[in-house]
C-alpha atoms as a PDB file:
ATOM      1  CA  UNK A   1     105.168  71.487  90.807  1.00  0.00           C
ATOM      2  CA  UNK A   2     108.642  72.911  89.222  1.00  0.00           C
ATOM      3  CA  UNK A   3     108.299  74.443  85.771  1.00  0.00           C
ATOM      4  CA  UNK A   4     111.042  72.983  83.403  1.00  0.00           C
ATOM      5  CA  UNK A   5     113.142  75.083  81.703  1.00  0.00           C
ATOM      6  CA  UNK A   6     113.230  73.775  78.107  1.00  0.00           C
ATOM      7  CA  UNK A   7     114.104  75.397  74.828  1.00  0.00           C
ATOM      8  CA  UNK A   8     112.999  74.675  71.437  1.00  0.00           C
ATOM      9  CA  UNK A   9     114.827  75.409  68.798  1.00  0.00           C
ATOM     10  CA  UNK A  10     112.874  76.782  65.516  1.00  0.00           C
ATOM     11  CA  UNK A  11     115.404  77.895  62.320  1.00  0.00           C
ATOM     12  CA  UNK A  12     118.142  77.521  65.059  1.00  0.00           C
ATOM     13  CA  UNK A  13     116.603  80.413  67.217  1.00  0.00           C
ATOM     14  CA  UNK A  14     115.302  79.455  71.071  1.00  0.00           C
ATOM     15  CA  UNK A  15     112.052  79.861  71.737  1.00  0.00           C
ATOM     16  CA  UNK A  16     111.132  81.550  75.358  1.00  0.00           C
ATOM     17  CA  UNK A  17     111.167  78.627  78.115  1.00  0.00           C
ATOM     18  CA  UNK A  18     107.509  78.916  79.093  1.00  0.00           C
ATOM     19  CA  UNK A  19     106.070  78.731  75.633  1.00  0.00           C
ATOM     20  CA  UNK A  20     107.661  74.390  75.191  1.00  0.00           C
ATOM     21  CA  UNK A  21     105.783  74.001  78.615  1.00  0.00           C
ATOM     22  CA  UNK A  22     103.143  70.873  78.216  1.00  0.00           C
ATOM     23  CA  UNK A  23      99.840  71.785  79.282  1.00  0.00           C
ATOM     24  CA  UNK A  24      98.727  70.249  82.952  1.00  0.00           C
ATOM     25  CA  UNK A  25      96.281  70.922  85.900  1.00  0.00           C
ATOM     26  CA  UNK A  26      97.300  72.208  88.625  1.00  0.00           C
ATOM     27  CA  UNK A  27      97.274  70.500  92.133  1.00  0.00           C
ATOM     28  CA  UNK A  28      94.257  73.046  93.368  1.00  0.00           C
ATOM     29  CA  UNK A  29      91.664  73.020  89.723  1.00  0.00           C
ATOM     30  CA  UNK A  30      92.469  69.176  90.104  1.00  0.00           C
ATOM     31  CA  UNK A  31      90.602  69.267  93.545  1.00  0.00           C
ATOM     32  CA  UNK A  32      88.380  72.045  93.178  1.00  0.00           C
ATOM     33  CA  UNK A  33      86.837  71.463  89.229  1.00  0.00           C
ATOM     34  CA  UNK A  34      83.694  72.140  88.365  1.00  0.00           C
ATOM     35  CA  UNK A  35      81.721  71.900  85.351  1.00  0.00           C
ATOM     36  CA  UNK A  36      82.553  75.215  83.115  1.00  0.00           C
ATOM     37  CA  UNK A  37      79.911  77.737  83.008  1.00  0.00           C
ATOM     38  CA  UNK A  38      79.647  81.624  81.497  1.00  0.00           C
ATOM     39  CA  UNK A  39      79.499  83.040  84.617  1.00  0.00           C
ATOM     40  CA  UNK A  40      82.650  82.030  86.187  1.00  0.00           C
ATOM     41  CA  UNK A  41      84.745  80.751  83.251  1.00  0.00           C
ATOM     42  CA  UNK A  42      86.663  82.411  81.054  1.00  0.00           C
ATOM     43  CA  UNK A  43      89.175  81.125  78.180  1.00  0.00           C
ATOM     44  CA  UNK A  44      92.640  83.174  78.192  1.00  0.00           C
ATOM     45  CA  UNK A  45      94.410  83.220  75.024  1.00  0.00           C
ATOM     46  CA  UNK A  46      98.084  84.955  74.943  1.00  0.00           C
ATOM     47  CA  UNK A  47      98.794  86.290  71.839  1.00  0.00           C
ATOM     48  CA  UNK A  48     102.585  87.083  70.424  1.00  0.00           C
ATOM     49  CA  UNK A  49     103.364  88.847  66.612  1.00  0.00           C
ATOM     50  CA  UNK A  50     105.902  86.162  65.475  1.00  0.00           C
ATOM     51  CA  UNK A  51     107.452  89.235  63.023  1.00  0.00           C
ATOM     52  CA  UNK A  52     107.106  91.640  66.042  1.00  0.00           C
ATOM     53  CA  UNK A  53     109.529  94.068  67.585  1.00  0.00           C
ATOM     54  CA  UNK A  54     108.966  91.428  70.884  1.00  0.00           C
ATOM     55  CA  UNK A  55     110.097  88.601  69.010  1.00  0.00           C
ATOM     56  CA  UNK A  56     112.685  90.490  66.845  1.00  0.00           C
ATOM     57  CA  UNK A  57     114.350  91.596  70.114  1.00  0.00           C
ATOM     58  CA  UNK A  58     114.426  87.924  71.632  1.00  0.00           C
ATOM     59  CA  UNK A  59     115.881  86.894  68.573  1.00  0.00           C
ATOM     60  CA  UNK A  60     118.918  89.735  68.710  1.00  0.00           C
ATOM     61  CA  UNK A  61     119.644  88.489  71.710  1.00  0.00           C
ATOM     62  CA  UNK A  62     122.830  86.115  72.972  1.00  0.00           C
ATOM     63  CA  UNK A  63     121.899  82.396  73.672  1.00  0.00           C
ATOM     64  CA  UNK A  64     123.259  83.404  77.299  1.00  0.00           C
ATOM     65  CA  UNK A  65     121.124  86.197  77.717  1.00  0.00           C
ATOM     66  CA  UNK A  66     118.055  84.471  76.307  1.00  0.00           C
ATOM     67  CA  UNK A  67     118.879  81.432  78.599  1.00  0.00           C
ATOM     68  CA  UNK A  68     118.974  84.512  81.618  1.00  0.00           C
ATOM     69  CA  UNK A  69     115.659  85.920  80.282  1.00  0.00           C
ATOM     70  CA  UNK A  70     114.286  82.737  80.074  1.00  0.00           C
ATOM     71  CA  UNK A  71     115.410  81.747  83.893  1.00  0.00           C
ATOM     72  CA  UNK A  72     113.905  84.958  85.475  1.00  0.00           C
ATOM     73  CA  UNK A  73     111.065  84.313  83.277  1.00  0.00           C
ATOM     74  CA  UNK A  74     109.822  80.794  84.548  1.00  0.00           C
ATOM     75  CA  UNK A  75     110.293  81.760  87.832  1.00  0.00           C
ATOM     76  CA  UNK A  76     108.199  84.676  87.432  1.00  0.00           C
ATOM     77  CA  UNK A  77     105.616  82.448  85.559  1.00  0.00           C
ATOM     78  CA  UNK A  78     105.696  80.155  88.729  1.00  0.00           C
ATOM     79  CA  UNK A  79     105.322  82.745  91.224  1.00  0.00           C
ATOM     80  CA  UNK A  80     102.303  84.045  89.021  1.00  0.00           C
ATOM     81  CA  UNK A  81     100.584  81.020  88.798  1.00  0.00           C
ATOM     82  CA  UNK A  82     101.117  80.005  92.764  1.00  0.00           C
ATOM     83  CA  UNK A  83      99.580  83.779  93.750  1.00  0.00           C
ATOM     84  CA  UNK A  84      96.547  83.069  90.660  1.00  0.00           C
ATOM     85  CA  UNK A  85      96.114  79.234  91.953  1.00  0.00           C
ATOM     86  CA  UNK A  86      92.833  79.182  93.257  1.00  0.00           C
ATOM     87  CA  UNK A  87      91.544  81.517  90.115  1.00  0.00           C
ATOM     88  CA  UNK A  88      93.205  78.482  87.541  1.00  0.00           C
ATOM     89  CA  UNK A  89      90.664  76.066  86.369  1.00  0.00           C
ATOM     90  CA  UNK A  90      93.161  74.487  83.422  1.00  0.00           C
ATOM     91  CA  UNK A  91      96.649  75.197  83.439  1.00  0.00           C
ATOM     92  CA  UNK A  92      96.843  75.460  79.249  1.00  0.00           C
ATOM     93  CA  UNK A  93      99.794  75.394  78.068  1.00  0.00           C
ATOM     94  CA  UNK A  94     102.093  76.685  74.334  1.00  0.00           C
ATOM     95  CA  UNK A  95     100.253  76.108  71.292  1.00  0.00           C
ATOM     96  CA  UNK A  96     102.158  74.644  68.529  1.00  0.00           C
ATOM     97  CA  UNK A  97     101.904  75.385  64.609  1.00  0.00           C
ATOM     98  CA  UNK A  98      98.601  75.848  63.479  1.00  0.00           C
ATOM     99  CA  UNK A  99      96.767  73.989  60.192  1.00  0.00           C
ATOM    100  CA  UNK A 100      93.650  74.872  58.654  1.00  0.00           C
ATOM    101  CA  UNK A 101      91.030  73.869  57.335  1.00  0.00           C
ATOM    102  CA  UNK A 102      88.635  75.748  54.633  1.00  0.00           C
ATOM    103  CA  UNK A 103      84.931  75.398  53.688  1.00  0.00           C
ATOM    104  CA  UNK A 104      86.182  73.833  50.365  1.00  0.00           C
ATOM    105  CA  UNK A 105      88.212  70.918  52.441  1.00  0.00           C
ATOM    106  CA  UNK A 106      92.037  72.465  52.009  1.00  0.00           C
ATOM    107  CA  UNK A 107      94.006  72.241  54.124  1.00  0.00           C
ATOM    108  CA  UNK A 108      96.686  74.831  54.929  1.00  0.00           C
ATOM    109  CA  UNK A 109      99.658  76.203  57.117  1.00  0.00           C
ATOM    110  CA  UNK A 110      99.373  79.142  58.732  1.00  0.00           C
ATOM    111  CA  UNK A 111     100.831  81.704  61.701  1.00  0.00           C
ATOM    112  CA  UNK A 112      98.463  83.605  63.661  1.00  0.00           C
ATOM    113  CA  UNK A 113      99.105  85.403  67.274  1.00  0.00           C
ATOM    114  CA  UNK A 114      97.552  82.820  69.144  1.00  0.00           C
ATOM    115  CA  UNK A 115     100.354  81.619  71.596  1.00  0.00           C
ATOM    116  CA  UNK A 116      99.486  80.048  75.150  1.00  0.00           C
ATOM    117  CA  UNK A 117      95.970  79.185  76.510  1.00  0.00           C
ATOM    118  CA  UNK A 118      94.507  78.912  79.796  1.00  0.00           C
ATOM    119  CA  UNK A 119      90.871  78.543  81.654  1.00  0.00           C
ATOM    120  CA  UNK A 120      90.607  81.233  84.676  1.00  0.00           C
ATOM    121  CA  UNK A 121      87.811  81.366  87.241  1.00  0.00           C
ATOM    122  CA  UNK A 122      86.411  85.401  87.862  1.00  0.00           C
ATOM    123  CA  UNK A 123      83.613  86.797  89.212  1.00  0.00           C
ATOM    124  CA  UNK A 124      83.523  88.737  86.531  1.00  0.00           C
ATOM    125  CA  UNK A 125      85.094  89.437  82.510  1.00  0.00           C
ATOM    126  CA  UNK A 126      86.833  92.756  83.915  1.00  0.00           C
ATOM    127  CA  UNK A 127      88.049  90.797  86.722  1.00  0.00           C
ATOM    128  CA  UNK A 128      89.416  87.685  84.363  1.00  0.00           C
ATOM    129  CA  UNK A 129      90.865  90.362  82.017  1.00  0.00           C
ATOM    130  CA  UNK A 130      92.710  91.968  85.418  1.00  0.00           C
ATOM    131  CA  UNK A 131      94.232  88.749  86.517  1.00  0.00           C
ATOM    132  CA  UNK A 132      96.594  88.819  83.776  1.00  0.00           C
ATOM    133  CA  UNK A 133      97.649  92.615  84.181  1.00  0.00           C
ATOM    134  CA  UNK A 134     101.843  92.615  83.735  1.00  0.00           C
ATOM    135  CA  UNK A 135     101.518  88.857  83.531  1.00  0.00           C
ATOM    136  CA  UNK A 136     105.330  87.534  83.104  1.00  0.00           C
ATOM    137  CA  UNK A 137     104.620  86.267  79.639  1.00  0.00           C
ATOM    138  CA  UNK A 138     103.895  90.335  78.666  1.00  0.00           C
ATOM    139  CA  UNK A 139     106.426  91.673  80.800  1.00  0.00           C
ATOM    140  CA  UNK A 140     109.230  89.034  80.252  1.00  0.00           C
ATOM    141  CA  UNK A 141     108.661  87.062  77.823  1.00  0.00           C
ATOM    142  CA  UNK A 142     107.292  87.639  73.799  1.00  0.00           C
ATOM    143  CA  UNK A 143     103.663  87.878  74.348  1.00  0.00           C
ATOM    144  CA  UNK A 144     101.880  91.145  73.285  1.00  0.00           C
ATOM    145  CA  UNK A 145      98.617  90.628  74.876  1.00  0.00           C
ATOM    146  CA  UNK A 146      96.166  88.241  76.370  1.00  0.00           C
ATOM    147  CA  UNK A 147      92.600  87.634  74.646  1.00  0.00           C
ATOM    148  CA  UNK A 148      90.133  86.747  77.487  1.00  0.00           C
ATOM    149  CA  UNK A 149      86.274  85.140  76.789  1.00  0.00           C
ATOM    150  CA  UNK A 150      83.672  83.516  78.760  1.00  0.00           C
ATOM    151  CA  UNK A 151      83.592  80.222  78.007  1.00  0.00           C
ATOM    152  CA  UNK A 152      79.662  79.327  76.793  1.00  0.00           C
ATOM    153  CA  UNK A 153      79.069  75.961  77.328  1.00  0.00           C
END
């Protein structure tokens, strides 16, 4: 499946290519799913500092050089996920602006570091956190880290 190379544009700056993705399956958790359990699940959560040196330095960057980042950068993402395919249970996908929602009912806008998710089969939480070691998104694109959890229920 080809990853399309699509830029969003937020206060006129581009936001990296992989991060407008939509979320989707892949062809291989499609056919091999399973019910989610602790032992073998684990939620991945890539995190980016919006105000960050990462994201001040896409930002200071030409459109053409950001459109070059971007196109070594999705094809790095898709050679990542084709070598990781039989370890991805949900592709994920960007996550978009984020609302919420206080004890008291109000309801408010707010920017945290949460940036892409995805669902990753291990043998292990060490293992899960491994599978993303100089990941494209850290070593290409914006993101800063990646959160990883077993997934509970």
């Amino acid at each position: 499946m080809a990853v399309p190379v699509a830029k969003e544009k937020k206060g006129g700056v581009a936001s990296p290519a992989p991060l407008a993705r939509h979320a989707r399956k892949t062809e291989a958790s499609a056919k091999q799913e399973a019910p989610m359990s602790a032992e073998t699940h684990y939620l991945a959560v890539f995190t980016s500092d919006k105000t960050g040196p990462k994201w001040r330095a896409w930002r200071a960057m030409s459109e053409a050089d950001q459109a070059e980042t971007a196109r070594l950068g999705v094809a790095a993402v898709a050679d990542w996920e084709a070598a990781h395919r039989d370890s991805i249970v949900y592709q994920g996908g960007p996550l978009g602006p984020t609302k919420r929602i206080g004890d008291d009912g109000a309801v408010t806008d707010m920017v945290n570091l949460l940036t892409v998710f995805m669902v990753v089969r291990a043998d292990s939480h060490e293992a899960a956190v491994r599978l993303f070691v100089n990941h494209p998104h850290m070593s290409i694109f914006v993101c800063d880290g990646v959160e990883v959890m077993p997934v509970l229920g």
